[in-house]
N, C-alpha and C. Protein backbone atom coordinates (compact mmCIF):
# COMPACT_ATOMS: atom_id res chain seq x y z
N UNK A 1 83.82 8.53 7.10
CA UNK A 1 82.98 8.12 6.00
C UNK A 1 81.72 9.00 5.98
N UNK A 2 81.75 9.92 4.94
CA UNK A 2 80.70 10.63 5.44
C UNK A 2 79.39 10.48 4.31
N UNK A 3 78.66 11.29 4.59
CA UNK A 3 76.88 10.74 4.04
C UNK A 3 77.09 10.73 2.14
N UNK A 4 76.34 10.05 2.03
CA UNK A 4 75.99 9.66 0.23
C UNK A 4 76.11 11.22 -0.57
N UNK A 5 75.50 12.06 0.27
CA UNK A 5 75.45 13.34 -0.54
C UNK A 5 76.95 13.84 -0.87
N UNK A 6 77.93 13.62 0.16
CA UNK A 6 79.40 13.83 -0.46
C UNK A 6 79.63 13.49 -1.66
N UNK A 7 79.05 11.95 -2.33
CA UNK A 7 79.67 11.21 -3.13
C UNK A 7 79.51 12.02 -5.00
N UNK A 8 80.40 12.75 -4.42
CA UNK A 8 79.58 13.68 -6.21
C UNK A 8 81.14 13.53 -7.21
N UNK A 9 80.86 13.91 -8.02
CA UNK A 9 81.77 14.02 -9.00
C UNK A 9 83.32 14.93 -8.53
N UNK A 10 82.69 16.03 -8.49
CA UNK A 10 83.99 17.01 -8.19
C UNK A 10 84.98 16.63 -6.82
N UNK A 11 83.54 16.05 -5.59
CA UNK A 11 84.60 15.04 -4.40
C UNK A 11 85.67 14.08 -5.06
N UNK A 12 85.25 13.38 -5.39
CA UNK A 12 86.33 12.36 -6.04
C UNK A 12 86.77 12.68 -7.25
N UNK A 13 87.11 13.95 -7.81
CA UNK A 13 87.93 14.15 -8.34
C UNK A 13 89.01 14.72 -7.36
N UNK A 14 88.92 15.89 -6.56
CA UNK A 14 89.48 16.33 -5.71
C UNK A 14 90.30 15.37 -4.94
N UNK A 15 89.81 14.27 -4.38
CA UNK A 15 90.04 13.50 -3.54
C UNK A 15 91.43 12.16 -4.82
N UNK A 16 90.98 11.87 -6.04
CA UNK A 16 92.14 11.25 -6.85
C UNK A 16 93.28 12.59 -6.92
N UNK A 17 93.16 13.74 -7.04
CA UNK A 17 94.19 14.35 -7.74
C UNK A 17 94.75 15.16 -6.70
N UNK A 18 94.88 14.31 -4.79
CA UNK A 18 95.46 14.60 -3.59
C UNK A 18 95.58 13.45 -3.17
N UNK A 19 95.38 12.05 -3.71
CA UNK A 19 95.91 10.73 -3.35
C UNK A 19 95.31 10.34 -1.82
N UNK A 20 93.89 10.43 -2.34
CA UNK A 20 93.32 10.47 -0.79
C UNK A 20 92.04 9.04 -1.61
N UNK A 21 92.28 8.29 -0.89
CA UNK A 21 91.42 7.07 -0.87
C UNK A 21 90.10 7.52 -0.67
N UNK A 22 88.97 7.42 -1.60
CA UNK A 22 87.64 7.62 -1.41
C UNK A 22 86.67 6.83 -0.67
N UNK A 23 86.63 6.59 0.29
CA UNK A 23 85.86 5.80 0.89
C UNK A 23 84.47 7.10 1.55
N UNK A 24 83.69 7.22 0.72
CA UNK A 24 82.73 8.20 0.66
C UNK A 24 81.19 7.68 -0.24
N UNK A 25 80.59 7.24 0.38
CA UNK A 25 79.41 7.05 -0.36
C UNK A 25 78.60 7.52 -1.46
N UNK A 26 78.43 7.26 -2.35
CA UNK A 26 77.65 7.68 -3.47
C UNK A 26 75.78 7.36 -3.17
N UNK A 27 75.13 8.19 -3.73
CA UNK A 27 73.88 8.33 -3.96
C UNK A 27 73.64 7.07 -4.35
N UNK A 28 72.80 5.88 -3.82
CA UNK A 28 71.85 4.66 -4.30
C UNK A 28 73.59 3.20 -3.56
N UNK A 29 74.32 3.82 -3.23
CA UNK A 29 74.91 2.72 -2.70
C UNK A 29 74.29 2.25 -2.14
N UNK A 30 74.09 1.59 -0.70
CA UNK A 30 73.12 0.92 -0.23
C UNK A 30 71.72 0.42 -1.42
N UNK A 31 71.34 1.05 -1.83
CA UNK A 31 69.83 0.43 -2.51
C UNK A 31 70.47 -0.46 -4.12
N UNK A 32 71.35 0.06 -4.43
CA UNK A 32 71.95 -0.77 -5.12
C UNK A 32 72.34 -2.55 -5.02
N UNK A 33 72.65 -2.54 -3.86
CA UNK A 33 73.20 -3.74 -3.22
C UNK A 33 72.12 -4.63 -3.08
N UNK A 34 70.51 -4.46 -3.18
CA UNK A 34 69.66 -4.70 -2.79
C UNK A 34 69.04 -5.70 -4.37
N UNK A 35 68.42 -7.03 -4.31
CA UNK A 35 68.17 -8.06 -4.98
C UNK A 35 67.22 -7.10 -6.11
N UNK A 36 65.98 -6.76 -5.43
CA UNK A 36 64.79 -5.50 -6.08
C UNK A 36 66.08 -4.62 -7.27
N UNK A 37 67.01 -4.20 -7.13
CA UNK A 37 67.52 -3.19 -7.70
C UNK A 37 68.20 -3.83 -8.97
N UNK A 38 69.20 -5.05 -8.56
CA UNK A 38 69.92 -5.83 -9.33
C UNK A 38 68.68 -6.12 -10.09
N UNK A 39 67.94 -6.54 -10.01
CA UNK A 39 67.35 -7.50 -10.83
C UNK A 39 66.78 -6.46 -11.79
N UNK A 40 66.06 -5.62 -11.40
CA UNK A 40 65.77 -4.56 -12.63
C UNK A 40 66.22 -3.98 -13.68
N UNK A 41 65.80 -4.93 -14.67
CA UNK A 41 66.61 -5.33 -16.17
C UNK A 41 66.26 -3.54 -16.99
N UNK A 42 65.16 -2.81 -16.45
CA UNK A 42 64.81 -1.40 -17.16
C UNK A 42 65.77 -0.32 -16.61
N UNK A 43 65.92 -0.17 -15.33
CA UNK A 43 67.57 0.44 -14.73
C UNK A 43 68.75 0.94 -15.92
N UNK A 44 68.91 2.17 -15.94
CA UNK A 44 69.78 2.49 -16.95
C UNK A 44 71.40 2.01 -16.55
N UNK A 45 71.07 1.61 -14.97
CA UNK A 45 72.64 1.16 -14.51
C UNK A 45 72.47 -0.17 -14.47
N UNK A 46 71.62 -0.70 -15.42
CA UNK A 46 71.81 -2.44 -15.11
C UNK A 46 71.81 -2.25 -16.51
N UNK A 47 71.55 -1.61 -17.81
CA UNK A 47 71.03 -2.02 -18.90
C UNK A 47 73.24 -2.23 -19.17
N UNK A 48 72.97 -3.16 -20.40
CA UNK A 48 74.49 -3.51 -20.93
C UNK A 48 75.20 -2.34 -21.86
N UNK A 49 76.69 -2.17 -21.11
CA UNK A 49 77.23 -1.02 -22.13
C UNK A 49 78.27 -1.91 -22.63
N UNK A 50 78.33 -1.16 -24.21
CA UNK A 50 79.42 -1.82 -25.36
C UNK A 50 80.47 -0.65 -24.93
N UNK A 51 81.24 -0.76 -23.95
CA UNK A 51 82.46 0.41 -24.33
C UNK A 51 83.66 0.66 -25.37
N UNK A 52 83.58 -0.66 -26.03
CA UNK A 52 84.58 -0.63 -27.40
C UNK A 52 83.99 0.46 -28.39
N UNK A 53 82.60 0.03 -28.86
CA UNK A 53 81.75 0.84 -29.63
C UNK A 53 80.78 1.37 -29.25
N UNK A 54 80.52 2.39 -27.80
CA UNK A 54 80.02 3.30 -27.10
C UNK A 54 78.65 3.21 -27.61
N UNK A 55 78.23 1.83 -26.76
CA UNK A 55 76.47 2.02 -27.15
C UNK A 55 76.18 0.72 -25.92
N UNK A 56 74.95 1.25 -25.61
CA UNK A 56 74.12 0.39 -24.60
C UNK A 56 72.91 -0.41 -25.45
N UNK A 57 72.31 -1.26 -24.31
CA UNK A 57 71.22 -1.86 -25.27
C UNK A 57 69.92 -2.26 -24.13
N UNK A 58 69.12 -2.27 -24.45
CA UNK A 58 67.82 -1.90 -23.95
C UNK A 58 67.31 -3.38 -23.55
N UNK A 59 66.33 -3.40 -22.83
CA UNK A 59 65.97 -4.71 -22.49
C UNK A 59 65.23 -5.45 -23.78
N UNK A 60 64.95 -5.04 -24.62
CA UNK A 60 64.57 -5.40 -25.70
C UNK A 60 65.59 -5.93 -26.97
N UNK A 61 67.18 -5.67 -26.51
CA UNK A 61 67.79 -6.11 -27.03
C UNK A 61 68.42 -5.03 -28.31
N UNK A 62 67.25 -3.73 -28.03
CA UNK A 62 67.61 -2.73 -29.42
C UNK A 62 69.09 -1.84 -28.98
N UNK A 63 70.01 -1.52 -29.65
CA UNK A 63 71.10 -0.54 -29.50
C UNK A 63 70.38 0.91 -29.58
N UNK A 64 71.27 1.67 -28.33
CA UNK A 64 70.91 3.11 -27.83
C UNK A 64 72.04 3.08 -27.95
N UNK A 65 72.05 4.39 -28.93
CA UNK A 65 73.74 5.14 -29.89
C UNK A 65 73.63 6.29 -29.05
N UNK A 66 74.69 6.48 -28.93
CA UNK A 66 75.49 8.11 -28.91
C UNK A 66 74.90 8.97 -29.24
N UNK A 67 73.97 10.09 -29.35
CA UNK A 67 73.19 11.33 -29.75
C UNK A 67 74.14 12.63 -29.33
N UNK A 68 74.95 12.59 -28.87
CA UNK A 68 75.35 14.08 -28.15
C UNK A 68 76.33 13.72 -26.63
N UNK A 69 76.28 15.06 -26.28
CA UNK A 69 76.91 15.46 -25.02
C UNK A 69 76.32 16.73 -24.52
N UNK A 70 76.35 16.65 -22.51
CA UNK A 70 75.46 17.87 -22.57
C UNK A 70 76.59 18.19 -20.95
N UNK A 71 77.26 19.29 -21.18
CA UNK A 71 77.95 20.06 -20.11
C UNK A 71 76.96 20.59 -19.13
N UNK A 72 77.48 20.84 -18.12
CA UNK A 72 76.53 21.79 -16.95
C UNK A 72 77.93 22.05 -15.89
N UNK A 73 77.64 23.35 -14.75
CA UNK A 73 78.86 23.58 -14.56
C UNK A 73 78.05 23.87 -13.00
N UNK A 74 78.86 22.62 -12.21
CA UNK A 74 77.71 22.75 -10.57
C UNK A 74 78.19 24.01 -9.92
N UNK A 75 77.33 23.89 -8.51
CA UNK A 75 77.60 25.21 -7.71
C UNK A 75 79.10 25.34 -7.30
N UNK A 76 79.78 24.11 -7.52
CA UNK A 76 81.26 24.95 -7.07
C UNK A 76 81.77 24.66 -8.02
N UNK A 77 81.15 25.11 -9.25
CA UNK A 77 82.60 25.35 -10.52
C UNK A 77 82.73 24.27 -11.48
N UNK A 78 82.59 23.08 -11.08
CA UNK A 78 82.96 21.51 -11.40
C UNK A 78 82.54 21.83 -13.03
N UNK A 79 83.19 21.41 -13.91
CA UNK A 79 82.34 21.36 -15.37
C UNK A 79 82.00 19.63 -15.32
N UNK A 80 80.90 19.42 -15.08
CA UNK A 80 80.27 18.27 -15.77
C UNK A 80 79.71 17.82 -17.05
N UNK A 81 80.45 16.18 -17.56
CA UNK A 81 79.98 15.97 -18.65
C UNK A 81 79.12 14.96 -18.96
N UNK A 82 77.75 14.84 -19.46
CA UNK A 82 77.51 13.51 -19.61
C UNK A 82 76.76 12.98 -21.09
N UNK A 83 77.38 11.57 -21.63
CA UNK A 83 76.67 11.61 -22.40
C UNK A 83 75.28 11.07 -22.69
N UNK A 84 74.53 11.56 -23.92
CA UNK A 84 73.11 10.68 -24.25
C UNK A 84 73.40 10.20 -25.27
N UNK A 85 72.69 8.62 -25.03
CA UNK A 85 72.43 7.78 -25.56
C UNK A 85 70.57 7.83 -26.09
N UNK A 86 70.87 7.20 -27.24
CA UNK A 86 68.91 6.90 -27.58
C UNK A 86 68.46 5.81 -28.52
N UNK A 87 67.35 5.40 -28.02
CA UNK A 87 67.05 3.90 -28.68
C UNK A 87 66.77 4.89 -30.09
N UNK A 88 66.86 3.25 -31.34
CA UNK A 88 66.82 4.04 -32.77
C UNK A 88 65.08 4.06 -33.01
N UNK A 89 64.05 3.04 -32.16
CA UNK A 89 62.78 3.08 -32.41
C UNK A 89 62.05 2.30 -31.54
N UNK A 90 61.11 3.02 -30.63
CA UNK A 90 60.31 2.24 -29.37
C UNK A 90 59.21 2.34 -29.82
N UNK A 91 59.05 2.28 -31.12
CA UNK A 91 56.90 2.10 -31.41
C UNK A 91 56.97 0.95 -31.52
N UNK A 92 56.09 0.58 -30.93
CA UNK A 92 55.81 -1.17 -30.50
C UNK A 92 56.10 -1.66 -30.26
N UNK A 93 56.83 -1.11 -28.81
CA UNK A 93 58.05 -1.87 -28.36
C UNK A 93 56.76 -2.06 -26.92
N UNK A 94 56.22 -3.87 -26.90
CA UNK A 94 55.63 -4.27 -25.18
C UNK A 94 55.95 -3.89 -24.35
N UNK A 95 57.68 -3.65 -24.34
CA UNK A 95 57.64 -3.12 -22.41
C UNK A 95 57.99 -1.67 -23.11
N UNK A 96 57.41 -0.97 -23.57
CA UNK A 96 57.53 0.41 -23.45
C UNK A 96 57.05 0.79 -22.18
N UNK A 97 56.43 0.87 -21.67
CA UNK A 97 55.26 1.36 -20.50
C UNK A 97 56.26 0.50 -19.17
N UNK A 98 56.90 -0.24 -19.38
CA UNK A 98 57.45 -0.77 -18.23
C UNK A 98 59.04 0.19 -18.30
N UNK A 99 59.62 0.53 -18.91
CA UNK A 99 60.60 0.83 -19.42
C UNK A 99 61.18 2.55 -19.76
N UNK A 100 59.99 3.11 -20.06
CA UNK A 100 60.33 4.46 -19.95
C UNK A 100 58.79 5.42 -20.19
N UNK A 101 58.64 6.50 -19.62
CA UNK A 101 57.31 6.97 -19.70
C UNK A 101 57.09 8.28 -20.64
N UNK A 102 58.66 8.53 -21.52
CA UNK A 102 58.80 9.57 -23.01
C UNK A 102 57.78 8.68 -23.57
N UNK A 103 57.19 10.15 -24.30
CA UNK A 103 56.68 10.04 -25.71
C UNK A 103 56.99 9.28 -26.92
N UNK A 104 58.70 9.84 -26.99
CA UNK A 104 59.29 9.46 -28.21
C UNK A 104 59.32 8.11 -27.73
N UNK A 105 61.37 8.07 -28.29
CA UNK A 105 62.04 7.07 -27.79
C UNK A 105 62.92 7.28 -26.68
N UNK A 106 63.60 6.35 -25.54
CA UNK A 106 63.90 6.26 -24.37
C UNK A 106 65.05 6.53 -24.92
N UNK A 107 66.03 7.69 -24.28
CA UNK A 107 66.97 8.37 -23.57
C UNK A 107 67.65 8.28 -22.72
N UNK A 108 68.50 7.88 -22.00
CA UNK A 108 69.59 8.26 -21.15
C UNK A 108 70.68 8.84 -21.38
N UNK A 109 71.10 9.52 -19.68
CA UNK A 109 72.31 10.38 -20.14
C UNK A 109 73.29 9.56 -18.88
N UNK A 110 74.40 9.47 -19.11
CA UNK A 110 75.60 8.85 -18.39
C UNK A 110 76.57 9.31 -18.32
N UNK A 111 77.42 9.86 -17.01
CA UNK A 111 78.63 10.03 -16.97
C UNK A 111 79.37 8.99 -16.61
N UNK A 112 80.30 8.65 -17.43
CA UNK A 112 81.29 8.01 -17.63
C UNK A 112 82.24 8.27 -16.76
N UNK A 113 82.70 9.14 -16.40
CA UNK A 113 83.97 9.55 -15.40
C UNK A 113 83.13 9.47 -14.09
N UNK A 114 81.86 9.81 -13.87
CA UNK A 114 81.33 9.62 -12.20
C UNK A 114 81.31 7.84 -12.27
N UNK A 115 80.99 7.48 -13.19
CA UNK A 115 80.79 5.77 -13.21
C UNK A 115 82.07 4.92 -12.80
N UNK A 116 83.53 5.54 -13.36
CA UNK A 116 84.44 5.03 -13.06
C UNK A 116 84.95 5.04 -11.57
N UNK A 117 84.30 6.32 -11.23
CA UNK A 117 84.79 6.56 -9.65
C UNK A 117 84.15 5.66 -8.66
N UNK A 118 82.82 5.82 -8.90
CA UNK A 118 81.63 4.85 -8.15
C UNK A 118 82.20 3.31 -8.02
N UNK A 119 82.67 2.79 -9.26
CA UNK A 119 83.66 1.38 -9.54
C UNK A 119 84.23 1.48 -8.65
N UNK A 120 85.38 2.69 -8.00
CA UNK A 120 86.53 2.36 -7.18
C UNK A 120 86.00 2.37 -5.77
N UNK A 121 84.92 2.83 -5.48
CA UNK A 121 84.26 3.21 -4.42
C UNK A 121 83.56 1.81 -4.04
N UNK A 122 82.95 1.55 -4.81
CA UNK A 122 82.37 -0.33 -4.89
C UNK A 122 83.40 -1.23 -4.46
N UNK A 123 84.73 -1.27 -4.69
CA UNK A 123 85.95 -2.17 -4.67
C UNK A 123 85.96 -1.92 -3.22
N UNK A 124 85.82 -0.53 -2.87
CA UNK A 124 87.10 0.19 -1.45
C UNK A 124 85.89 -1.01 -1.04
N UNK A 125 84.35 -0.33 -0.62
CA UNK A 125 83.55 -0.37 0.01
C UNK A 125 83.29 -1.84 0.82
N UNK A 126 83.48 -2.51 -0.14
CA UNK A 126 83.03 -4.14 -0.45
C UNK A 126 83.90 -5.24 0.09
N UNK A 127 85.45 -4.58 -0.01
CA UNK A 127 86.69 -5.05 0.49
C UNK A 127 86.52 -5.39 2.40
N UNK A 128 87.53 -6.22 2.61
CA UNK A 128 87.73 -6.01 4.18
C UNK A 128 87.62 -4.71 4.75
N UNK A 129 88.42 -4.18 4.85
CA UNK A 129 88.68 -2.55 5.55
C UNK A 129 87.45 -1.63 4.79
N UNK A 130 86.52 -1.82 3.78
CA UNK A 130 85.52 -0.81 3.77
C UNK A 130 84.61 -1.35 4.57
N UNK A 131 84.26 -2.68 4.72
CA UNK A 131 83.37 -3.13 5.87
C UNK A 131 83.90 -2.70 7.07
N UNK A 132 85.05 -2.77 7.47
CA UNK A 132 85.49 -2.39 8.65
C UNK A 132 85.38 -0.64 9.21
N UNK A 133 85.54 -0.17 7.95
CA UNK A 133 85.17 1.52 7.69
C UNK A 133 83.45 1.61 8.03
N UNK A 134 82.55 1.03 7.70
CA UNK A 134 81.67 0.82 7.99
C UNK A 134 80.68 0.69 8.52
N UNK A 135 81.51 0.08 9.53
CA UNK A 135 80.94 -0.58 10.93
C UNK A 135 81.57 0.57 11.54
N UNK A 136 82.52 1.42 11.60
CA UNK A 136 82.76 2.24 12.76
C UNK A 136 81.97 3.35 12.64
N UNK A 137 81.79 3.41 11.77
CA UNK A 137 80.87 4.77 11.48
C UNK A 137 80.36 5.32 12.52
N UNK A 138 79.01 4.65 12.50
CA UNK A 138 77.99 4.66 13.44
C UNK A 138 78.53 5.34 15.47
N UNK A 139 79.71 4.51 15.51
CA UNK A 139 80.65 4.25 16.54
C UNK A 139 81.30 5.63 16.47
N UNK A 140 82.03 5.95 15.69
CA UNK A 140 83.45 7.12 15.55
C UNK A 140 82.64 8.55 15.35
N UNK A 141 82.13 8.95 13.93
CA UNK A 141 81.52 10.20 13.54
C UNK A 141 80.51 10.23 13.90
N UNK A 142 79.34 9.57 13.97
CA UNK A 142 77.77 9.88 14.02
C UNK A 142 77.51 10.42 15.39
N UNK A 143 78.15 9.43 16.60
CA UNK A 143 77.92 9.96 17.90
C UNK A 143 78.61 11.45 18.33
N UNK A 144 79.91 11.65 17.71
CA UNK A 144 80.39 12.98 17.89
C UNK A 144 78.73 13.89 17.26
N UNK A 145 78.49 13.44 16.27
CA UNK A 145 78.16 14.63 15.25
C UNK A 145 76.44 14.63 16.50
N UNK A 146 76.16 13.30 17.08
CA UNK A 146 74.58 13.54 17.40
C UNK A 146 74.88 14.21 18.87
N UNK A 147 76.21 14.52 19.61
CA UNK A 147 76.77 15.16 20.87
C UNK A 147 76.80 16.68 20.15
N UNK A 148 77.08 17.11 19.48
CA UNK A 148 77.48 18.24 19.05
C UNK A 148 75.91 19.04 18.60
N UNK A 149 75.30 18.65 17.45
CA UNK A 149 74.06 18.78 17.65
C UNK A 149 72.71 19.14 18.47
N UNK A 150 72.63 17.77 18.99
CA UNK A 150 71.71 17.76 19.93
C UNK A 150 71.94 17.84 21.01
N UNK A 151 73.32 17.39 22.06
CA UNK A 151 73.46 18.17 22.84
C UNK A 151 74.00 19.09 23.41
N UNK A 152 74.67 19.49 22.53
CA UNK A 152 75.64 21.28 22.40
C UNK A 152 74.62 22.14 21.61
N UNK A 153 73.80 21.78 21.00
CA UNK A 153 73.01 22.61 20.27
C UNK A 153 74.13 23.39 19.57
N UNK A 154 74.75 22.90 18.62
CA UNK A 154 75.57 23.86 17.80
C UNK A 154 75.16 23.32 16.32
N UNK A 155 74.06 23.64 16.12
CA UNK A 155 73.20 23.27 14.48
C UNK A 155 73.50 24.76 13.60
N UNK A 156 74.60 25.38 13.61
CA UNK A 156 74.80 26.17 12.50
C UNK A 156 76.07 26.97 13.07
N UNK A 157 76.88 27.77 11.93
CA UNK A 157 78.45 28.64 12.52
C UNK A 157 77.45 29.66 12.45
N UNK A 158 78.13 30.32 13.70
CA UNK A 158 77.92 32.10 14.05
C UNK A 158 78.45 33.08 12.92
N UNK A 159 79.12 32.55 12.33
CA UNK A 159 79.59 33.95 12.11
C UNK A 159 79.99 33.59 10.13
N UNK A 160 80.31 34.68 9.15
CA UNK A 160 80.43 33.86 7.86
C UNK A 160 81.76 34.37 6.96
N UNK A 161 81.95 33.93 6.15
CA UNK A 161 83.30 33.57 5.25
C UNK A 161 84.34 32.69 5.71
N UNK A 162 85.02 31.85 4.86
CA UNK A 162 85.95 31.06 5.68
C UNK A 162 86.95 30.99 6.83
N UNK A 163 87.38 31.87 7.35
CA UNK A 163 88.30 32.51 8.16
C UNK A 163 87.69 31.97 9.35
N UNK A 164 86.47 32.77 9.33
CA UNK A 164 85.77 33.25 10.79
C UNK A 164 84.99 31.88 11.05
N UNK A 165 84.01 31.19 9.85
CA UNK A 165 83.67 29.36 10.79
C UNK A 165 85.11 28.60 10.97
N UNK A 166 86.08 28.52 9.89
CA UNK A 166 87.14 27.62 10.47
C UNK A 166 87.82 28.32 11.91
N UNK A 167 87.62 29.49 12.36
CA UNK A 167 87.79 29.86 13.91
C UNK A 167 86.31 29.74 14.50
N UNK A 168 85.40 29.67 13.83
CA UNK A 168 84.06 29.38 15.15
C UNK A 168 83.95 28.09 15.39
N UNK A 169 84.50 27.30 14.57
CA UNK A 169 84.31 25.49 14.67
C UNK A 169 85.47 24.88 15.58
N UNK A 170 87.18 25.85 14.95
CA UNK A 170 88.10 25.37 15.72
C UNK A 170 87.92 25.79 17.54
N UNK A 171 87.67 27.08 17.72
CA UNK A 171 87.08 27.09 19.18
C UNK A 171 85.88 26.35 20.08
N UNK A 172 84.88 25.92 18.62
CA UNK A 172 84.12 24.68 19.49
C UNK A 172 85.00 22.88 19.44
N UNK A 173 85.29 22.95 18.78
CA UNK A 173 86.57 21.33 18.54
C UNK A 173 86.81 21.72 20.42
N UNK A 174 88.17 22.73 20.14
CA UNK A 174 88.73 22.97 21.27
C UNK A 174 88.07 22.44 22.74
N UNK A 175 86.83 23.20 23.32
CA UNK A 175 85.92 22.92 23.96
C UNK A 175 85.38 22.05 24.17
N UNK A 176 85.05 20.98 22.89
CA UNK A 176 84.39 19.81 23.08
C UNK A 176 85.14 18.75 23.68
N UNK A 177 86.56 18.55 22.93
CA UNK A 177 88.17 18.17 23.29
C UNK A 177 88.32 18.20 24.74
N UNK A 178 87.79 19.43 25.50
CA UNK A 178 88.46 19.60 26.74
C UNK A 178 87.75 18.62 27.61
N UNK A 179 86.06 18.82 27.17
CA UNK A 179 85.00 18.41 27.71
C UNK A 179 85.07 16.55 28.06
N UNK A 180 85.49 16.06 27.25
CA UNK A 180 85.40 14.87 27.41
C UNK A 180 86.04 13.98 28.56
N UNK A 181 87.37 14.65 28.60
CA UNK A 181 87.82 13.59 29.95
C UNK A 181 87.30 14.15 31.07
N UNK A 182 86.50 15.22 31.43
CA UNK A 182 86.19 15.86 32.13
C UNK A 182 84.66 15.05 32.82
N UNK A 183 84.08 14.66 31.49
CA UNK A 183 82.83 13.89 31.58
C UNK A 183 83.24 12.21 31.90
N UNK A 184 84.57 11.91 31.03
CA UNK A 184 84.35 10.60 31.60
C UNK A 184 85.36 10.32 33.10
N UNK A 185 86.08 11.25 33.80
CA UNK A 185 86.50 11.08 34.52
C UNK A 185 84.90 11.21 35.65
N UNK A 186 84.08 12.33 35.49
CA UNK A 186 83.03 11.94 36.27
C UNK A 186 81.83 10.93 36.32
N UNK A 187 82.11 10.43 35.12
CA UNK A 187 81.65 9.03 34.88
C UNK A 187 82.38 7.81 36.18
N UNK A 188 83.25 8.10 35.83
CA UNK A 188 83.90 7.02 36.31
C UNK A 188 83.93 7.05 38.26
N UNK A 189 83.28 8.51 38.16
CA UNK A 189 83.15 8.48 39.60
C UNK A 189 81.66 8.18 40.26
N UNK A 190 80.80 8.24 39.29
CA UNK A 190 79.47 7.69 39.76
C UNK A 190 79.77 6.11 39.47
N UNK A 191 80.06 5.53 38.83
CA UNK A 191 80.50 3.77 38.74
C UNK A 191 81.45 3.62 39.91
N UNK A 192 82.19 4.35 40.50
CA UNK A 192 83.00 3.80 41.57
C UNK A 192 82.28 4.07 43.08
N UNK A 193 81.48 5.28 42.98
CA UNK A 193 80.20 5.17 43.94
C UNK A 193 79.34 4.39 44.29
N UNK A 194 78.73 3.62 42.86
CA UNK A 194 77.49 2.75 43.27
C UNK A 194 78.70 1.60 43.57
N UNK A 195 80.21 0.97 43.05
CA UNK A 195 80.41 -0.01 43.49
C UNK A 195 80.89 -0.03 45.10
N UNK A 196 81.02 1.14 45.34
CA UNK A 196 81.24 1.22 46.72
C UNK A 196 80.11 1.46 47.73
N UNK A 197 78.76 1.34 47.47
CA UNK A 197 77.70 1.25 47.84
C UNK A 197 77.36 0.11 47.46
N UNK A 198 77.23 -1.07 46.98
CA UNK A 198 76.57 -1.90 46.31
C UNK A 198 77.72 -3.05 46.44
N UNK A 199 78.90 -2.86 46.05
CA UNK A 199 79.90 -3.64 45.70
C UNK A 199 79.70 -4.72 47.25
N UNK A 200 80.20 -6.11 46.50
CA UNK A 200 80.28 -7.09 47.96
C UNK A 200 81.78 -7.66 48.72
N UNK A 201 82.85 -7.09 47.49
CA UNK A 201 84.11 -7.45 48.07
C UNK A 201 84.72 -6.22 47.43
N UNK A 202 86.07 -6.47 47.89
CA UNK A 202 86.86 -5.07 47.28
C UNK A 202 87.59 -5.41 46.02
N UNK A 203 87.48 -6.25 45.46
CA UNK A 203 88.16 -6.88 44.20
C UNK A 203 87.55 -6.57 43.16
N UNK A 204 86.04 -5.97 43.33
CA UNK A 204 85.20 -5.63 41.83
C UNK A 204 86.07 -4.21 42.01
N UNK A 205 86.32 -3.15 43.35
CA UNK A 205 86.37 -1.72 42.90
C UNK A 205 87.77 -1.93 42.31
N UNK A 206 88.82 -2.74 43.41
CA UNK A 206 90.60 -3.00 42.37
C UNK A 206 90.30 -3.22 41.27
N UNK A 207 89.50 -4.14 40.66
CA UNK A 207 89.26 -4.55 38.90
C UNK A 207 89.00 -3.11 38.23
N UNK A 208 88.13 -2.64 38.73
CA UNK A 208 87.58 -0.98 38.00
C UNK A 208 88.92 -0.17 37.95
N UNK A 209 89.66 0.04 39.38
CA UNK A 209 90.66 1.08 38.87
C UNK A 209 91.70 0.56 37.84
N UNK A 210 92.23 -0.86 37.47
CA UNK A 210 92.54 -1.43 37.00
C UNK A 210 92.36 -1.16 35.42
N UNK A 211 90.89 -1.19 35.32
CA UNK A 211 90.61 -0.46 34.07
C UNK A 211 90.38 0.48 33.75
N UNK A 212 90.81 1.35 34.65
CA UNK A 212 90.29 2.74 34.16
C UNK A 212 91.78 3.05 33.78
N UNK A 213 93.04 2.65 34.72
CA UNK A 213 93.99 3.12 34.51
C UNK A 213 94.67 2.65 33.06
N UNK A 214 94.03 1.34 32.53
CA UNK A 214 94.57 0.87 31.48
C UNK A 214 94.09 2.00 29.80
N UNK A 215 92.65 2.47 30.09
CA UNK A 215 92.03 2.78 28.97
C UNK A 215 92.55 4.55 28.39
């Protein structure tokens, strides 16, 4: 499950059109979930959309129509589309000042296809097994990634174009791979030291090999 910044458009497109379950965070998940956020009736993702007749409506109750569409094409290629919407008249509208800080009238732009994805991402997330995805996180990737880091000091690839990091990363995998039973087999020999220094019967050290041999 990796960080919010994955959660972009072109990921989960990539990720539907290889039948790969998105369980990948989007930008404001977490703060979303949050009472402060829901409740904020000025939020262009709380305001109400008509999707029969493609118009939202403002906390004031006025309809924001359709004005356009505006393409942009990200750093890897993706053509993005989104549309704007715009109120028909905010002069003298009280919560102007609470509501939007244009001149004119208040604007938004919405993608529709990132919105639908975010939906499926909300379902995975929210479900049993995305809580369960969740909770390992912290547990499974983060500690590899804060071992690798901070104490391999490997904060960037040596060398550049794809070829040469997917061989500078696969030779550190390799290494790190080797490293581990190596560390916890000597783990397991300072715990069988102090219990054999410390220990008061011989049934705590049988219990230990017991579990070591099981894990």
């Amino acid at each position: 499950m990796p960080d919010s910044g994955f959660g972009r458009e072109e990921n989960y497109e990539f990720m539907q059109e290889n039948d790969i379950e998105p369980f990948v965070k989007f930008y404001y998940f977490h703060k979303e979930q949050k009472r402060a956020f829901k409740k904020n009736g000025f939020l262009s993702q709380n305001l109400y959309y008509n999707a029969d007749e493609d118009y939202y409506v403002c906390s004031m109750g006025q309809h924001m129509d359709k004005v356009g569409k505006r393409r942009k094409k990200t750093a890897g290629g993706n053509l993005s589309t989104t549309t704007v919407y715009e109120a028909k008249n905010c002069n003298g509208c009280p919560l102007k000042c609470l509501c939007s800080n244009a001149k004119g009238n208040r604007s938004i732009e919405v993608n529709h296809n990132l919105n639908c994805h975010k939906q499926k991402v909300r379902k995975l997330f929210t479900s049993e097994e995305g809580i369960y995805h969740r909770s390992q996180r912290s547990i499974e990737p983060e500690s590899m990634f804060g071992q690798t880091k901070s104490n391999k000091h490997y904060n960037r690839f040596r060398h550049f174009n794809k070829d040469k990091v997917l061989m500078d990363f696969a030779i550190f995998a390799i290494a790190f791979n080797i490293g581990k039973p190596h560390l916890k087999e000597a783990g397991n020999k300072e715990i069988l030291a102090f219990l054999e220094k410390f220990g008061q019967n011989n049934g705590v050290i049988l219990l230990f090999y017991e579990i070591r041999d099981k894990v």
